[in-house]
Protein backbone atom coordinates (compact mmCIF):
# COMPACT_ATOMS: atom_id res chain seq x y z
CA UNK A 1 41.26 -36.12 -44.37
CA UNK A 2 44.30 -34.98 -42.25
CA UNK A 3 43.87 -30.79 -41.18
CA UNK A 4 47.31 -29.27 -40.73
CA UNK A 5 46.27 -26.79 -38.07
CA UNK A 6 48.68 -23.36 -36.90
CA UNK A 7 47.17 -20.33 -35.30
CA UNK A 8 44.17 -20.19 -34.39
CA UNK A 9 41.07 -18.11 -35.56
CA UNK A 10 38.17 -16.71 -33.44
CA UNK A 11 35.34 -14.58 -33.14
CA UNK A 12 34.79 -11.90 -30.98
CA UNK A 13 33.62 -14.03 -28.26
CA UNK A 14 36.85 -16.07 -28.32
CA UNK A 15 34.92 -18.84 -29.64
CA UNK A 16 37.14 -20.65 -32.38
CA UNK A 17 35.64 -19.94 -35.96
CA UNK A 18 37.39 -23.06 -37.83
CA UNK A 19 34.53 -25.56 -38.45
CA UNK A 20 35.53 -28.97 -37.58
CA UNK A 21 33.94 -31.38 -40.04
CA UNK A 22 30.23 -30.90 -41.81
CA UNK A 23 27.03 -31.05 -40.59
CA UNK A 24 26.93 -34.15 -41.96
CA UNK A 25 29.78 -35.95 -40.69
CA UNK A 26 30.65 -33.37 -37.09
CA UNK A 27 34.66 -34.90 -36.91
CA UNK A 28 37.86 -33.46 -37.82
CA UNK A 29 41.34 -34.58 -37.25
CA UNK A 30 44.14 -32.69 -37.45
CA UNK A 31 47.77 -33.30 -37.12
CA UNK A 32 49.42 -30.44 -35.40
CA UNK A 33 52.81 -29.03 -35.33
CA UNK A 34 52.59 -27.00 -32.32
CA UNK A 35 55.92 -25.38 -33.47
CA UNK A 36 53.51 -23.62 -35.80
CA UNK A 37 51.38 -22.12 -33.26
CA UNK A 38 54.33 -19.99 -31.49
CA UNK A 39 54.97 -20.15 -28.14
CA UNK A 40 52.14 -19.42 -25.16
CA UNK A 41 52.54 -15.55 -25.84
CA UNK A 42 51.19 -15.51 -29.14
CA UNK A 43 48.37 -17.95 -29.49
CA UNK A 44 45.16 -16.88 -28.51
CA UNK A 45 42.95 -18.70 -25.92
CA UNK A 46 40.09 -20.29 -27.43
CA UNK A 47 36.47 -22.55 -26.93
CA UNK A 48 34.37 -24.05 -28.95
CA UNK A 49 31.11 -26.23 -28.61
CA UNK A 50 32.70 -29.83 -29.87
CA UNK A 51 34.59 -32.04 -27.86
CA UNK A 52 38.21 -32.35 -28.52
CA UNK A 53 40.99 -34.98 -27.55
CA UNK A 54 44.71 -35.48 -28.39
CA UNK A 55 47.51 -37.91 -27.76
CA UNK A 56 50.97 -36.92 -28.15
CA UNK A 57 52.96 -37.94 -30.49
CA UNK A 58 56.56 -36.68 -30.46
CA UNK A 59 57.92 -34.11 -27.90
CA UNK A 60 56.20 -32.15 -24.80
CA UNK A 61 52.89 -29.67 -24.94
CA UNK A 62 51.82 -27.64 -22.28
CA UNK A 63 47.74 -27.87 -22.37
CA UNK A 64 45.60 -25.31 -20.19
CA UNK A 65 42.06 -24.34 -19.18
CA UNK A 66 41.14 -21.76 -17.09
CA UNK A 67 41.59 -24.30 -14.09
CA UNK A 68 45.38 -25.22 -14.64
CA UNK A 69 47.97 -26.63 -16.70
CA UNK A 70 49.65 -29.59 -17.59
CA UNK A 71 52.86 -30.88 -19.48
CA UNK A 72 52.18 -34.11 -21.53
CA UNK A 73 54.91 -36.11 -23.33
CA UNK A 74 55.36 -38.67 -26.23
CA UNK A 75 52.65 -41.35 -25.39
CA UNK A 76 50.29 -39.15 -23.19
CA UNK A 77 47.06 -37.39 -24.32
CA UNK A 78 44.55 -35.08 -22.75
CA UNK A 79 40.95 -34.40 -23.18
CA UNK A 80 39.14 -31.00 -23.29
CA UNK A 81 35.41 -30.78 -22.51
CA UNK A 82 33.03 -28.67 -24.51
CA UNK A 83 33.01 -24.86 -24.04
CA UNK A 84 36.23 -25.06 -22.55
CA UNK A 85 38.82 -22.36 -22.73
CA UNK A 86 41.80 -23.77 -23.54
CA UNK A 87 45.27 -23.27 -25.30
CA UNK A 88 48.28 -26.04 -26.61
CA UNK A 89 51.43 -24.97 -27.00
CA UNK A 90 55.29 -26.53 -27.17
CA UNK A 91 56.74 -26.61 -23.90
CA UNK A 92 60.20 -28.28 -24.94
CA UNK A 93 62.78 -27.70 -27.74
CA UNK A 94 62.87 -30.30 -30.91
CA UNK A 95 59.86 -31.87 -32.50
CA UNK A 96 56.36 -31.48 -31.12
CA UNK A 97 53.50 -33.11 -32.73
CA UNK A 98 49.92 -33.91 -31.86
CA UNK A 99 47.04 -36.01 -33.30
CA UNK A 100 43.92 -34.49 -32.71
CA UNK A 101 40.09 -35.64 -32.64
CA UNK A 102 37.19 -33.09 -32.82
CA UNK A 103 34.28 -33.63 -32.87
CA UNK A 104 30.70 -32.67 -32.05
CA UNK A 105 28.77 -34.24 -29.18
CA UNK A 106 25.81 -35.12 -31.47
CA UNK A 107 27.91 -37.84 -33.28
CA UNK A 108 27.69 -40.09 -31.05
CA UNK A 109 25.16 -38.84 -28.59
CA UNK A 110 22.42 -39.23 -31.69
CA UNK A 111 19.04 -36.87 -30.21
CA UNK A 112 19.17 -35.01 -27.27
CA UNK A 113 16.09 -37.38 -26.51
CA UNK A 114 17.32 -40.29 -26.78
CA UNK A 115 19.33 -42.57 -24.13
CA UNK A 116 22.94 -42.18 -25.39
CA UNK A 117 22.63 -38.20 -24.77
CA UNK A 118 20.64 -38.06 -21.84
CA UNK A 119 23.14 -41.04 -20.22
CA UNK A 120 26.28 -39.96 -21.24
CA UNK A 121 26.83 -37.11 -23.22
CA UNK A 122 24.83 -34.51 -21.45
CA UNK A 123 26.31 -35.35 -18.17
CA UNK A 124 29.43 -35.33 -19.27
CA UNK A 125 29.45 -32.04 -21.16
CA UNK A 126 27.79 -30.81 -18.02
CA UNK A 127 30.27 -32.11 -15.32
CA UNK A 128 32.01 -29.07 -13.98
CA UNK A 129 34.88 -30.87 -12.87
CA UNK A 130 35.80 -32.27 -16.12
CA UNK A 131 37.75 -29.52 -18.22
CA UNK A 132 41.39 -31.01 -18.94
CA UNK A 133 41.56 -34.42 -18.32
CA UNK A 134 44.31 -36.35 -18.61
CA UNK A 135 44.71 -39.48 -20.72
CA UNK A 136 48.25 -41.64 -18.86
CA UNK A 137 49.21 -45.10 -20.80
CA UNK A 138 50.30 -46.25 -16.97
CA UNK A 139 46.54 -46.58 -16.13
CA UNK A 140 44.37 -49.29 -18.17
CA UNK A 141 41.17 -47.33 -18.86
CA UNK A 142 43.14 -44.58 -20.17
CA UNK A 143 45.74 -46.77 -22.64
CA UNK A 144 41.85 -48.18 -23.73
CA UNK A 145 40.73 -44.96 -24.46
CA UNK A 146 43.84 -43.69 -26.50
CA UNK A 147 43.70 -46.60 -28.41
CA UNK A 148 39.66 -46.36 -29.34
CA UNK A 149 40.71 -42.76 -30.09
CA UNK A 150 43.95 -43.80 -32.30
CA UNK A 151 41.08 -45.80 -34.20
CA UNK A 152 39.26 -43.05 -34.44
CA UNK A 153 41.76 -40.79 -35.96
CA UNK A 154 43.18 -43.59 -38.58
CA UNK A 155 40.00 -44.22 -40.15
CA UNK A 156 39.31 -40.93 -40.76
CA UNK A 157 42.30 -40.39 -41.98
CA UNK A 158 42.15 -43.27 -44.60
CA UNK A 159 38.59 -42.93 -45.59
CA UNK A 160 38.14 -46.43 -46.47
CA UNK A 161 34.51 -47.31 -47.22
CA UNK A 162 32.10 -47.24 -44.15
CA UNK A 163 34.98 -45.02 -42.03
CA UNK A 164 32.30 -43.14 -40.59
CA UNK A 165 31.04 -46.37 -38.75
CA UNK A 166 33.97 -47.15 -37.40
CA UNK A 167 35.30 -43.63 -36.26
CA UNK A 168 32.32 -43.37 -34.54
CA UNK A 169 32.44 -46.21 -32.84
CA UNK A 170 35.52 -45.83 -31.62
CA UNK A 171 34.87 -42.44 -30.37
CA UNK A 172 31.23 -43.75 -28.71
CA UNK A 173 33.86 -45.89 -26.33
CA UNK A 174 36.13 -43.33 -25.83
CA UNK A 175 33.17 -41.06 -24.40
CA UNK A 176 32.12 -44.28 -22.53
CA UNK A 177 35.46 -45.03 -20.96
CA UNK A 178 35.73 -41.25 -20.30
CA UNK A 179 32.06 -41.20 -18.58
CA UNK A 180 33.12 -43.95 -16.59
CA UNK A 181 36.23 -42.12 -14.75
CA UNK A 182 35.68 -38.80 -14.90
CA UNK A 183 35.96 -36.52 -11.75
CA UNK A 184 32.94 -36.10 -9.86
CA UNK A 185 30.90 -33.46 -10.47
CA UNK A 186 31.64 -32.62 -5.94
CA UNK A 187 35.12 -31.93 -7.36
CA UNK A 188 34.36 -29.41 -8.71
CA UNK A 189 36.62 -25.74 -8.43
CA UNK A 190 35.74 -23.70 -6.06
CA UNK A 191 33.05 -20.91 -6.81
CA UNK A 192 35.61 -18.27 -7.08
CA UNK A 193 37.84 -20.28 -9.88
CA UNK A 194 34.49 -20.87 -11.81
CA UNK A 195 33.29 -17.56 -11.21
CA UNK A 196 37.11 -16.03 -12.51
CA UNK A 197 36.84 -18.46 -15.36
CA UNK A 198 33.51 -16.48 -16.21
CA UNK A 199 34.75 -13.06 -15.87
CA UNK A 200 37.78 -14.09 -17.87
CA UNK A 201 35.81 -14.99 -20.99
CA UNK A 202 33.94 -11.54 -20.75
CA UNK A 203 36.97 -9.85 -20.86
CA UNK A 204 38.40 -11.58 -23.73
CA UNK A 205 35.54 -11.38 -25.35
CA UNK A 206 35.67 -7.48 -25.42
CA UNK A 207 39.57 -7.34 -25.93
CA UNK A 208 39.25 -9.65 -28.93
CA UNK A 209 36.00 -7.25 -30.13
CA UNK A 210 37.88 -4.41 -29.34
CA UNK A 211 41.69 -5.17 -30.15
CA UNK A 212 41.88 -2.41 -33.15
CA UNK A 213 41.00 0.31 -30.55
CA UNK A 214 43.19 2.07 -27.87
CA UNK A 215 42.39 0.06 -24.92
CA UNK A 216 42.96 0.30 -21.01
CA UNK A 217 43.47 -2.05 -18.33
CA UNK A 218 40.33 0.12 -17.19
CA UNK A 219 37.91 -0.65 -20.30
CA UNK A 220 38.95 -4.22 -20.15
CA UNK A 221 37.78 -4.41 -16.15
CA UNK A 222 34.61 -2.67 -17.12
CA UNK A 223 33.64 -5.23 -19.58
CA UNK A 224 33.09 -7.80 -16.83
CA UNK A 225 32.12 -4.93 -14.40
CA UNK A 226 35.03 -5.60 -11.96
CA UNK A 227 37.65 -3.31 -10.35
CA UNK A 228 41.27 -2.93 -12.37
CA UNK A 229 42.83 -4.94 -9.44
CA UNK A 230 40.50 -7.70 -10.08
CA UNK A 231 41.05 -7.92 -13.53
CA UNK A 232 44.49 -8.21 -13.19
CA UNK A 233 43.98 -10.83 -9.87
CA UNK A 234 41.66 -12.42 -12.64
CA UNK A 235 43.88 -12.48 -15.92
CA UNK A 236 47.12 -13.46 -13.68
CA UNK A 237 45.36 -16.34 -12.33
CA UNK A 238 43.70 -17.75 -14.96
CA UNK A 239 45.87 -17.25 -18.34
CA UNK A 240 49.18 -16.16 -16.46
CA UNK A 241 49.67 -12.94 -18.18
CA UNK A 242 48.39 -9.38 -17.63
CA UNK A 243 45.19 -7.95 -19.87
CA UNK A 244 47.60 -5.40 -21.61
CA UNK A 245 50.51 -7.71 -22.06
CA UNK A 246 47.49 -10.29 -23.82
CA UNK A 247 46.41 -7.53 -25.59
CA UNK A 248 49.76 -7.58 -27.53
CA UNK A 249 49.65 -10.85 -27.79
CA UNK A 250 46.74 -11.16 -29.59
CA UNK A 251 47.59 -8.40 -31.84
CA UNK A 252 50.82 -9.97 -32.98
CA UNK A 253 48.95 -13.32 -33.49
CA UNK A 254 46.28 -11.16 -35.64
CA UNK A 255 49.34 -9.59 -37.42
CA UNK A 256 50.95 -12.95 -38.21
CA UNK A 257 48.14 -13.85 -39.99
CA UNK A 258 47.74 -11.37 -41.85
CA UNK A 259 51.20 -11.33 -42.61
CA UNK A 260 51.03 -14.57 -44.36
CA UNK A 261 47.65 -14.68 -46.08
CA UNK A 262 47.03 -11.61 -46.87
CA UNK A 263 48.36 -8.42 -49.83
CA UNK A 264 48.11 -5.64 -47.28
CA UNK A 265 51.54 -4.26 -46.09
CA UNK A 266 53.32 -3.93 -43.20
CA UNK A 267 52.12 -0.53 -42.22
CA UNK A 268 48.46 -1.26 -43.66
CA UNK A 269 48.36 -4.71 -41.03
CA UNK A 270 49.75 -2.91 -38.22
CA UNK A 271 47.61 -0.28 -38.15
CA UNK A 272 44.42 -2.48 -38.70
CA UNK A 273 46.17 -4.23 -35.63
CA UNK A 274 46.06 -1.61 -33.26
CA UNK A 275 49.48 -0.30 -33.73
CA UNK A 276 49.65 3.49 -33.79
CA UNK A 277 53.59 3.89 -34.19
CA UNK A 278 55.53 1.10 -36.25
CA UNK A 279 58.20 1.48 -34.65
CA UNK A 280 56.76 0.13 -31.61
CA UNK A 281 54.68 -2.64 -33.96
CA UNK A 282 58.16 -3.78 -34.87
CA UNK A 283 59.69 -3.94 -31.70
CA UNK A 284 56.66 -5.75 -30.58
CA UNK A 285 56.71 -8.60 -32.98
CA UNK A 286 60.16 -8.95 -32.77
CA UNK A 287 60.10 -9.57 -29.19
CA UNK A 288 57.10 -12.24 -29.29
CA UNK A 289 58.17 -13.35 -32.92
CA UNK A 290 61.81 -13.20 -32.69
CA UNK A 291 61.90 -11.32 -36.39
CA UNK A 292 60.36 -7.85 -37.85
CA UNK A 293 57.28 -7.92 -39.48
CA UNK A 294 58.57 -8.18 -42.80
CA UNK A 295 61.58 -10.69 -42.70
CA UNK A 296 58.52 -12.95 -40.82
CA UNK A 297 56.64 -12.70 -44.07
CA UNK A 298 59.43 -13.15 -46.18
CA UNK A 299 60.48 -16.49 -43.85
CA UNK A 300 56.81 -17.33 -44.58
CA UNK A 301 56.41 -16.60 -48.02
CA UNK A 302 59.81 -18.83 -48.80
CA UNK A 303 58.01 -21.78 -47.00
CA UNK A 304 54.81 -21.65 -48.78
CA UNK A 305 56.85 -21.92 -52.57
């Protein structure tokens, strides 16, 4: 079944909280209109233990890691290792639309015993040097590997009898083609950029546990037990944006939400936001929404009927 997927949900580890598939069957696919998402301001960086991949499908997304970034286009996809954080986001005007495998690395990797796992899914998962990896029609292995995961995606999208089989074998040579030219694990980033990439998670981890609370460029640097010039060295470099400024930002994604699935009102949601004065909530969303609070919900509410 096709998942229409917009903002995204997580815990407060930053881990994401949707579950992609069932225990049963560990695959989801979802076809995503980044549009929904916002731009990079409001949508929240986010990991999660499956393995996801995507191939573009009309206009340009921006994809990043805690490594780097990249642009991909109509045609292109990307791949995004397990435990990754990551975000997606439009990066052009006009139409921007993804289809997107996830799935867990038991699916096709079968027992952590057993050969498949111990070949090729556990070094893989493990390869420090593969976090975003791009997926270019103009080389051969890659074209191969969209198309086992285009197969992939339409079968489980038409559930025809026995589409389990075949999505998973389509995805078992996708993870074999991807095995086969990933980086090298001596590729790796440098200490410091893994060691940032650590101290960034801790951080978000308390702002996202935290968000509801009056909170400090201070607080936030003594959750990963660093100086306030290294967290903002650390956030700068790693997400592009400062720990206060994100700290809005995932507020007004929280608010959003709320916004459109829940009864509270606009004072009760930006208050359970973090917002003290709503005056400032309101300037706030407007700026990173491009609307108040309440005409959002009321743009929202008209969509939905």
């Amino acid at each position: 079944m096709i998942q229409h997927c917009g903002s995204i949900t997580t815990n407060e580890r930053g881990m994401q909280l949707k579950t992609h598939g069932t225990p049963l069957f560990p695959l989801a696919i979802y076809e995503n209109d980044c549009r929904l998402a916002g731009d990079e301001g409001s949508a929240a960086w986010h990991w999660h233990d499956e393995l996801e991949a995507s191939v573009v499908m009309a206009g340009e997304v921006s994809a990043a890691t805690g490594i780097g970034r990249r642009t991909f286009r109509a045609g292109e996809g990307f791949f995004i290792n397990s435990g990754v954080l990551h975000g997606v986001w439009p990066a052009g005007e006009g139409p921007c639309l993804l289809h997107t495998v996830v799935f867990h690395a038991r699916l096709v990797g079968g027992s952590p015993d057993g050969v498949f796992w111990q070949r090729y899914l556990f070094p893989l998962m493990r390869n420090s040097a593969l976090t975003l990896l791009p997926l270019s029609p103009q080389e051969d292995w890659a074209a191969d590997a969209m198309r086992e995961l285009s197969r992939a995606w339409r079968a489980a999208a038409e559930e025809e009898p026995g589409y389990e089989f075949r999505a998973r074998a389509a995805l078992s040579e996708f993870v074999f083609l991807l095995g086969a030219h990933a980086p090298s694990p001596a590729s790796a980033p440098p200490e410091r950029v893994l060691q940032d990439n650590k101290r960034i998670k801790l951080m978000l981890e308390y702002v996202q546990a935290h968000f509801a609370e009056a909170l400090s460029t201070a607080d936030i640097a003594r959750s990963a037990a660093v100086s306030e010039r290294e967290c903002l060295r650390c956030f700068r470099g790693t997400i592009g944006t400062p720990p206060i400024q994100y700290l809005k930002q995932y507020r007004i994604q929280l608010a959003a939400e709320l916004l459109e699935c829940s009864e509270q009102t606009v004072t009760e949601i930006g208050a359970a936001c973090g917002f003290q004065e709503m005056s400032y909530f309101a300037r706030a969303f407007r700026q990173l929404r491009g609307c108040t609070p309440s005409e959002y919900r009321r743009k929202k509410t008209g969509e939905s009927q």
